[in-house]
Protein backbone atom coordinates (compact mmCIF):
# COMPACT_ATOMS: atom_id res chain seq x y z
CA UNK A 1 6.07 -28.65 33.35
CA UNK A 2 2.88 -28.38 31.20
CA UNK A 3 1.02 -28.46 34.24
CA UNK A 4 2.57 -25.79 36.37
CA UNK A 5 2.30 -23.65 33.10
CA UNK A 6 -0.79 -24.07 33.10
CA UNK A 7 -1.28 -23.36 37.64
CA UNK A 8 0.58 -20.20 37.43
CA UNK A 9 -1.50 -18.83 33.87
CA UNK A 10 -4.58 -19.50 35.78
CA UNK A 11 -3.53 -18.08 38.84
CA UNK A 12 -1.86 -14.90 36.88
CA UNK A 13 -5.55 -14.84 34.61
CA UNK A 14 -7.33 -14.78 38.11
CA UNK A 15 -4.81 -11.94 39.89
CA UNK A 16 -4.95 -9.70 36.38
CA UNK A 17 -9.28 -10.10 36.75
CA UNK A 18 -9.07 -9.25 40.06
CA UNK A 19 -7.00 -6.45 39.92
CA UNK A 20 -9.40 -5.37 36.85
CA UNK A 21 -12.20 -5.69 39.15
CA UNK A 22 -10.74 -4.10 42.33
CA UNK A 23 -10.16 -1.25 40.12
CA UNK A 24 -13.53 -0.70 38.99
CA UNK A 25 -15.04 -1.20 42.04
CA UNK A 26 -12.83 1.74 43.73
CA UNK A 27 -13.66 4.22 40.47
CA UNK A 28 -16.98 3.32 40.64
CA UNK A 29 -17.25 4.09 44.65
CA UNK A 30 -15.36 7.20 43.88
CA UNK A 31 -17.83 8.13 40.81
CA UNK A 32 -20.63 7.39 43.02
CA UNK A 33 -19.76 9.76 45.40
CA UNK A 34 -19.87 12.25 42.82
CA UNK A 35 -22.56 10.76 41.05
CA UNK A 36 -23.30 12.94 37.68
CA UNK A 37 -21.12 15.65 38.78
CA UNK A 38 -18.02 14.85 36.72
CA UNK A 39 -19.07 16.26 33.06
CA UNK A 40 -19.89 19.39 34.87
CA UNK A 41 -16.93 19.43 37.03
CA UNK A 42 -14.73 18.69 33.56
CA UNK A 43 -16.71 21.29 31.65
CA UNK A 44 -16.74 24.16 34.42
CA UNK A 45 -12.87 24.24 35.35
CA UNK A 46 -11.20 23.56 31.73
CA UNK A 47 -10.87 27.19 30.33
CA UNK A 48 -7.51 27.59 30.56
CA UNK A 49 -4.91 24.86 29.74
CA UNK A 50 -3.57 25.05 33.39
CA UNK A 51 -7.33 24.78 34.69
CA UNK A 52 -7.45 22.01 32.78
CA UNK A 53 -4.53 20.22 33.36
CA UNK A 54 -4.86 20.52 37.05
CA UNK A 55 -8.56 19.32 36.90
CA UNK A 56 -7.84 15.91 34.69
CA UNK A 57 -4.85 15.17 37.11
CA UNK A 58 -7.01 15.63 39.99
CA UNK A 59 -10.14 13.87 38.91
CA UNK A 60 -7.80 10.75 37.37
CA UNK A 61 -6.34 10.58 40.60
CA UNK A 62 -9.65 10.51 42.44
CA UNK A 63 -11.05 7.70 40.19
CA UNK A 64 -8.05 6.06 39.26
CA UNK A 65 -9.11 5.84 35.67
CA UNK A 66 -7.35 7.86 32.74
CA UNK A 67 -9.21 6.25 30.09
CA UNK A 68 -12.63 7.52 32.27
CA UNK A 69 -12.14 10.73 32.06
CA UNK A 70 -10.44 11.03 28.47
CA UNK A 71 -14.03 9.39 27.65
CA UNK A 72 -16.11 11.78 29.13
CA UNK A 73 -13.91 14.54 27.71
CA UNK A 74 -14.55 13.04 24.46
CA UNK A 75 -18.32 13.17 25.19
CA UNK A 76 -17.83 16.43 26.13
CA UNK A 77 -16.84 17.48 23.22
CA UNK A 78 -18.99 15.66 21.02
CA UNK A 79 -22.01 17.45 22.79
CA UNK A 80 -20.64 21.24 22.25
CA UNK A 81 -20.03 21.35 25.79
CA UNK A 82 -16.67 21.82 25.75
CA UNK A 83 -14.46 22.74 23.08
CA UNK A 84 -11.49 20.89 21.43
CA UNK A 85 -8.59 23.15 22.44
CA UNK A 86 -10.04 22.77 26.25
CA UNK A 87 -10.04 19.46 26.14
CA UNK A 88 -6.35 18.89 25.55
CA UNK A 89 -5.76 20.34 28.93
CA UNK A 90 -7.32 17.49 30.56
CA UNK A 91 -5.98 14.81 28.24
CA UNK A 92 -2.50 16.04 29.28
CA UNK A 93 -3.76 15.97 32.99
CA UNK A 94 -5.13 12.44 32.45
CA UNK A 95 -1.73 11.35 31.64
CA UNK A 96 -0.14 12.81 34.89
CA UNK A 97 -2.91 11.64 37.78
CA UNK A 98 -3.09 7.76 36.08
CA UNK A 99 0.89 7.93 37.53
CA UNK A 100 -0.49 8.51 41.61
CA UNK A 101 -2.52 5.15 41.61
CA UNK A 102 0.72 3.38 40.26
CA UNK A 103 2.93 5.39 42.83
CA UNK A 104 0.78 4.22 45.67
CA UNK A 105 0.68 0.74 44.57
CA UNK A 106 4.26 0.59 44.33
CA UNK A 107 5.05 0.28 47.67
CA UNK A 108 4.41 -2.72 50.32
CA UNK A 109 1.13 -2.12 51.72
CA UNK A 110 0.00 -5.89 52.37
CA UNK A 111 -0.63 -4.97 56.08
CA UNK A 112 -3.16 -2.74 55.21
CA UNK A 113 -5.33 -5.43 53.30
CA UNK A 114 -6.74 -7.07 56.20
CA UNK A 115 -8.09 -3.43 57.74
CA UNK A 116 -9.13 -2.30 54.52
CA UNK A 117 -11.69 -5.12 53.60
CA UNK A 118 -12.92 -4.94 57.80
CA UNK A 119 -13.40 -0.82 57.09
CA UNK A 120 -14.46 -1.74 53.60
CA UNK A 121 -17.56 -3.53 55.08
CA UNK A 122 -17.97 -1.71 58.13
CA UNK A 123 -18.41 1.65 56.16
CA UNK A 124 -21.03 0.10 53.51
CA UNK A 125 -23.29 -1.16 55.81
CA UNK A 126 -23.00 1.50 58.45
CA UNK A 127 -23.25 4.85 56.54
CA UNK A 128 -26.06 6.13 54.18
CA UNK A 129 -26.95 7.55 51.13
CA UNK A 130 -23.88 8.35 48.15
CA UNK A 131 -21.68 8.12 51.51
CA UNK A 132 -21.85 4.44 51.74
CA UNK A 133 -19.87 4.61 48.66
CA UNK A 134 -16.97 5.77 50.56
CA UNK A 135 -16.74 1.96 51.78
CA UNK A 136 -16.92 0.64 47.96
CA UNK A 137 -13.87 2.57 47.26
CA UNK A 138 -11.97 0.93 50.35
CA UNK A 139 -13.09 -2.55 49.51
CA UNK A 140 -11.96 -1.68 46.06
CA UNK A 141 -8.54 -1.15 47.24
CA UNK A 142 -7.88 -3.77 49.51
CA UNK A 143 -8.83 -6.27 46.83
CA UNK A 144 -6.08 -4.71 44.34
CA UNK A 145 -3.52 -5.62 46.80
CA UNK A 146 -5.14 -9.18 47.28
CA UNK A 147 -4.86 -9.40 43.58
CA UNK A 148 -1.19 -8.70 43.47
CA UNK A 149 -0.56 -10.72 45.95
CA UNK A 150 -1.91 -14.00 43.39
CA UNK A 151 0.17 -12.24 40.38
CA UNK A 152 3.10 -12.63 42.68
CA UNK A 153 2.71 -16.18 43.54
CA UNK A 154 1.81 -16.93 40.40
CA UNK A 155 4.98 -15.48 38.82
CA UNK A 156 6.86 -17.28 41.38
CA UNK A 157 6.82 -20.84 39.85
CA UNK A 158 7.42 -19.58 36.42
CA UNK A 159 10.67 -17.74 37.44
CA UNK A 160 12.28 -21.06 37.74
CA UNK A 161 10.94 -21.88 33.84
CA UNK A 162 13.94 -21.51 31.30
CA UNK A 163 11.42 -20.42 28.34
CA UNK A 164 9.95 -17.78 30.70
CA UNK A 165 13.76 -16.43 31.89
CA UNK A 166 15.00 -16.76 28.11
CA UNK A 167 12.05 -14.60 27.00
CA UNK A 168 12.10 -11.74 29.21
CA UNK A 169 15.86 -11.74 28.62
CA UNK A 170 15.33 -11.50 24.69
CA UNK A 171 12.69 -8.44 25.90
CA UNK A 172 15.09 -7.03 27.75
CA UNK A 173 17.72 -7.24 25.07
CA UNK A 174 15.84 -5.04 22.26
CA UNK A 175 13.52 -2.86 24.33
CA UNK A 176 11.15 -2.17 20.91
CA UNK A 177 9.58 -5.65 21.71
CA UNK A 178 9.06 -4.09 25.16
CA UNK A 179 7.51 -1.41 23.99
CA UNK A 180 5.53 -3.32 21.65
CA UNK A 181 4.75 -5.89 24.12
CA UNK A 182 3.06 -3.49 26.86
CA UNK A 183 1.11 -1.81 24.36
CA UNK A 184 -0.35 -4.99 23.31
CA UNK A 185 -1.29 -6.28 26.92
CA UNK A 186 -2.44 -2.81 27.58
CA UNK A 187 -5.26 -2.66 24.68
CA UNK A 188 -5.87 -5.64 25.29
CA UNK A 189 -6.71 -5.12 29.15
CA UNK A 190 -7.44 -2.03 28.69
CA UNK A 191 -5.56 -0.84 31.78
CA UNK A 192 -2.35 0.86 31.88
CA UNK A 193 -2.05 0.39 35.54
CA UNK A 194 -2.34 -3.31 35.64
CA UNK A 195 0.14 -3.58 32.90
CA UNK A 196 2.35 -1.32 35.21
CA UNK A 197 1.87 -2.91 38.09
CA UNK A 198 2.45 -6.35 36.59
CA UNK A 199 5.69 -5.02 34.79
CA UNK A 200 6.41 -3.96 39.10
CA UNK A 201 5.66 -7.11 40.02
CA UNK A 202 8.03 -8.54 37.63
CA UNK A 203 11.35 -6.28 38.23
CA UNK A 204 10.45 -6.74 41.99
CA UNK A 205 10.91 -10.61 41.44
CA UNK A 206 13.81 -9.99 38.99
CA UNK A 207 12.67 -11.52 36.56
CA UNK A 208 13.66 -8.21 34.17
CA UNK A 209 15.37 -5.18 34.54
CA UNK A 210 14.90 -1.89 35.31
CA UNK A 211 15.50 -1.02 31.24
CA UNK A 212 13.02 -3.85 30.01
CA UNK A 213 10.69 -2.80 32.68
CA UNK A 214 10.60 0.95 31.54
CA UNK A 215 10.63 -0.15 27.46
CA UNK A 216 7.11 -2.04 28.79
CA UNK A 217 6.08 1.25 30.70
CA UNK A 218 6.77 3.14 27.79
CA UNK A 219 4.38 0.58 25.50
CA UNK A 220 1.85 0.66 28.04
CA UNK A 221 1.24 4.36 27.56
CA UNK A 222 0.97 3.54 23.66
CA UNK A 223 -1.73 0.75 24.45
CA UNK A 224 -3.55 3.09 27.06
CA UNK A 225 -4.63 5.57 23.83
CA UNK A 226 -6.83 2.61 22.31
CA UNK A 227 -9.91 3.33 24.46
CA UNK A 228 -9.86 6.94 23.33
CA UNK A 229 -9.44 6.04 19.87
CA UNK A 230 -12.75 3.90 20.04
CA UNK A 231 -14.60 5.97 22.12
CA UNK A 232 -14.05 8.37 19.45
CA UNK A 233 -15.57 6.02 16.58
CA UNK A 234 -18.45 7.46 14.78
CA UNK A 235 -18.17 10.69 17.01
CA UNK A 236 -17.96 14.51 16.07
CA UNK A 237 -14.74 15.97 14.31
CA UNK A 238 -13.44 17.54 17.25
CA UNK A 239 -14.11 14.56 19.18
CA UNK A 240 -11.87 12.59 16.50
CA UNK A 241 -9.19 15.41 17.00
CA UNK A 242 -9.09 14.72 20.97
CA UNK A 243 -7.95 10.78 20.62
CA UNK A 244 -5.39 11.84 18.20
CA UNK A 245 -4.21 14.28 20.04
CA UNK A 246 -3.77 11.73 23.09
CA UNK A 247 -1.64 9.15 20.77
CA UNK A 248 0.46 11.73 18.86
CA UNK A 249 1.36 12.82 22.88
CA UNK A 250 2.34 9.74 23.63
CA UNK A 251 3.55 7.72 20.85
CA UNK A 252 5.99 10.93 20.46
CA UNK A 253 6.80 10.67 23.95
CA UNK A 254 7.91 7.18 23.91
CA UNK A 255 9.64 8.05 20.57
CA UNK A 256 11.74 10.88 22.32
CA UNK A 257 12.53 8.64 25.44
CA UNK A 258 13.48 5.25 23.65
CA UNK A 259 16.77 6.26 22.06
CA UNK A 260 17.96 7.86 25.57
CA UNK A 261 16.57 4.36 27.70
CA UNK A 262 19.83 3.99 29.61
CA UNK A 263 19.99 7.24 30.86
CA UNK A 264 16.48 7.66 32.10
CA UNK A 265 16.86 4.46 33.69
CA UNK A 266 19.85 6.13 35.67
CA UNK A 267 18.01 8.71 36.30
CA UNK A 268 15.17 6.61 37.97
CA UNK A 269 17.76 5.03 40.28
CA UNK A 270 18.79 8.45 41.92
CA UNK A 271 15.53 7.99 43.56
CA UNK A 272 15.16 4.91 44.83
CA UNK A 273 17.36 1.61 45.59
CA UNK A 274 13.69 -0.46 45.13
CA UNK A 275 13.70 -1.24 42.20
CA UNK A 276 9.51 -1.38 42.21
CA UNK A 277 9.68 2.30 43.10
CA UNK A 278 12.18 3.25 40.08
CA UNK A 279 9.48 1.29 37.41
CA UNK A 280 7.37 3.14 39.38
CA UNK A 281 9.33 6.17 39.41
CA UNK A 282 9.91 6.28 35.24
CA UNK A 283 6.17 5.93 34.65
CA UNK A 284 5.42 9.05 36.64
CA UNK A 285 8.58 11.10 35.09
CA UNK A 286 7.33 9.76 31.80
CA UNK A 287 3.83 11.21 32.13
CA UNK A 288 5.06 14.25 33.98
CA UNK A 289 7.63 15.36 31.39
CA UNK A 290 5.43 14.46 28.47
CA UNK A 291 3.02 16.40 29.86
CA UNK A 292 4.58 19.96 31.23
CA UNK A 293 6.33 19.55 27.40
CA UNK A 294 3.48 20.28 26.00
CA UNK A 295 1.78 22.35 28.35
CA UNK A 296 2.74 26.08 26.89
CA UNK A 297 1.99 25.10 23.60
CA UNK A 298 -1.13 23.69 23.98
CA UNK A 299 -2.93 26.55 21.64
CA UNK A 300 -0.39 25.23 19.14
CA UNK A 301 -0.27 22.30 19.46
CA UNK A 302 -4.27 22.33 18.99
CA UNK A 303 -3.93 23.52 15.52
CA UNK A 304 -1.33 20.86 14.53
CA UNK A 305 -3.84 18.39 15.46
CA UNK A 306 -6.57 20.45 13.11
CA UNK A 307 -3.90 20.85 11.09
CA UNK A 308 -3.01 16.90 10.62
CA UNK A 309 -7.54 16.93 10.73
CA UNK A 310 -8.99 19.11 8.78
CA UNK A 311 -12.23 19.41 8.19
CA UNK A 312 -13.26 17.86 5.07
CA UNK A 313 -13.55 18.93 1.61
CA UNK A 314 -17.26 20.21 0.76
């Protein structure tokens, strides 16, 4: 027993790092392609909280990295570049295009591994210049799949473990230690989507249900703030004011969704009978809801933040 703990944690250690690193190696194949175009992209199309919200959903989307672009908004607004009430555009965007990478990888695409790594390497040795980049990116992705394919087999064995049934059972039983639970693996990973895609992985295996599944969503969007919060460390007021603004979003979020769990988690079911796509399905609505909440208020809600950060006393 102690020794098939021990297979699958290595195995599960080895899938989570190589998910990590498939990850960074697409975002950094996409950022390459821009190479240091992104502050001025950020900076240039932020004026308006739609501009804004549009441009951090995009450009999370494109690099598959919410915490990337909060941090560069921070920077942003450390330097005078851009200015607070801007920002929160983006860091409401953020929150929205971190949901398409999880949407993608929510559905069976093993069969594309294979091609992937073969156009992977054919692109990166044949093409030149920031376009070779374009086969980083591909490479990236096919070794996120090959990652989750070593979470899944190394979840298999433990399935059949009555500690490991008894505790997600308990987890699913009082969703708080869901929440509580995701937002602990997420700042400590510092990935929201592997968390996701690991809670996936689980409810695909049924090893927990949809309503634990979503409680660890839910803490996973807690855990994602953490980067922003230390990225703002030792940083500008207004660059102070940006992080909070991104956990008040969504530790209020996940405070408004919580009591109404059961419902949502209907709700995700009138989309899909996979129940992969539904986790995958209430981390989007999640996101999207928080989100477009917020969005007409954003002037507002700007000066609650000041308001809960003033400057200080002279």
């Amino acid at each position: 027993m102690v020794q098939l703990f021990w297979k699958s944690f290595l195995l599960l250690a080895l899938g989570l790092s190589g998910f990590l690193a498939g990850m960074w190696i697409m975002r950094t194949g996409m950022e390459r392609m821009a190479l240091d175009r992104l502050p001025d992209l950020i900076g240039r199309f932020v004026k308006t909280p739609t501009r804004g919200l549009v441009t951090g959903t995009v450009l999370t989307a494109l690099i598959h990295s919410s915490a990337g672009v909060s941090i560069i908004s921070i920077g942003l607004v450390s330097a005078g570049v851009m200015t607070f009430a801007d920002s929160l555009g983006v860091i409401l965007g953020t929150n929205i295009g971190t949901t398409i990478t999880t949407q993608m990888l929510s559905f069976d695409l093993d069969a594309l591994i294979l091609p992937s790594l073969v156009l992977g390497v054919l692109l990166s040795l044949l093409l030149r210049g920031k376009y070779k980049y374009i086969g980083l990116a591909v490479l990236g992705f096919a070794a996120i799949f090959l990652a989750l394919e070593l979470i899944e087999r190394a979840l298999q064995p433990l399935s059949q473990t009555d500690w490991f049934k008894s505790f997600l059972s308990e987890s699913a039983q009082h969703p708080l230690l869901g929440v509580l639970a995701g937002c602990l693996l997420t700042a400590i990973i510092t990935s929201s989507t592997a968390t996701t895609m690991l809670t996936i992985v689980l409810a695909g295996q049924g090893l927990i249900g949809l309503e634990g599944a979503i409680a660890i969503v839910l803490g996973n969007n807690i855990g994602t703030c953490v980067t922003s919060v230390i990225a703002a460390i030792g940083q500008p007021l207004n660059a102070k004011r940006v992080a909070l603004a991104h956990v008040i979003l969504n530790v209020f979020g996940v405070v408004l969704f919580l009591p109404f769990l059961t419902g949502f988690a209907d709700l995700c079911r009138l989309f899909s009978d996979n129940i992969s796509v539904q986790v995958a399905t209430s981390h989007l609505l999640f996101n999207l809801i928080s989100s477009l909440a917020v969005w007409p208020f954003t002037k507002w809600y700007a000066s609650l933040v000041i308001w809960l950060m003033p400057e200080p006393v002279k």
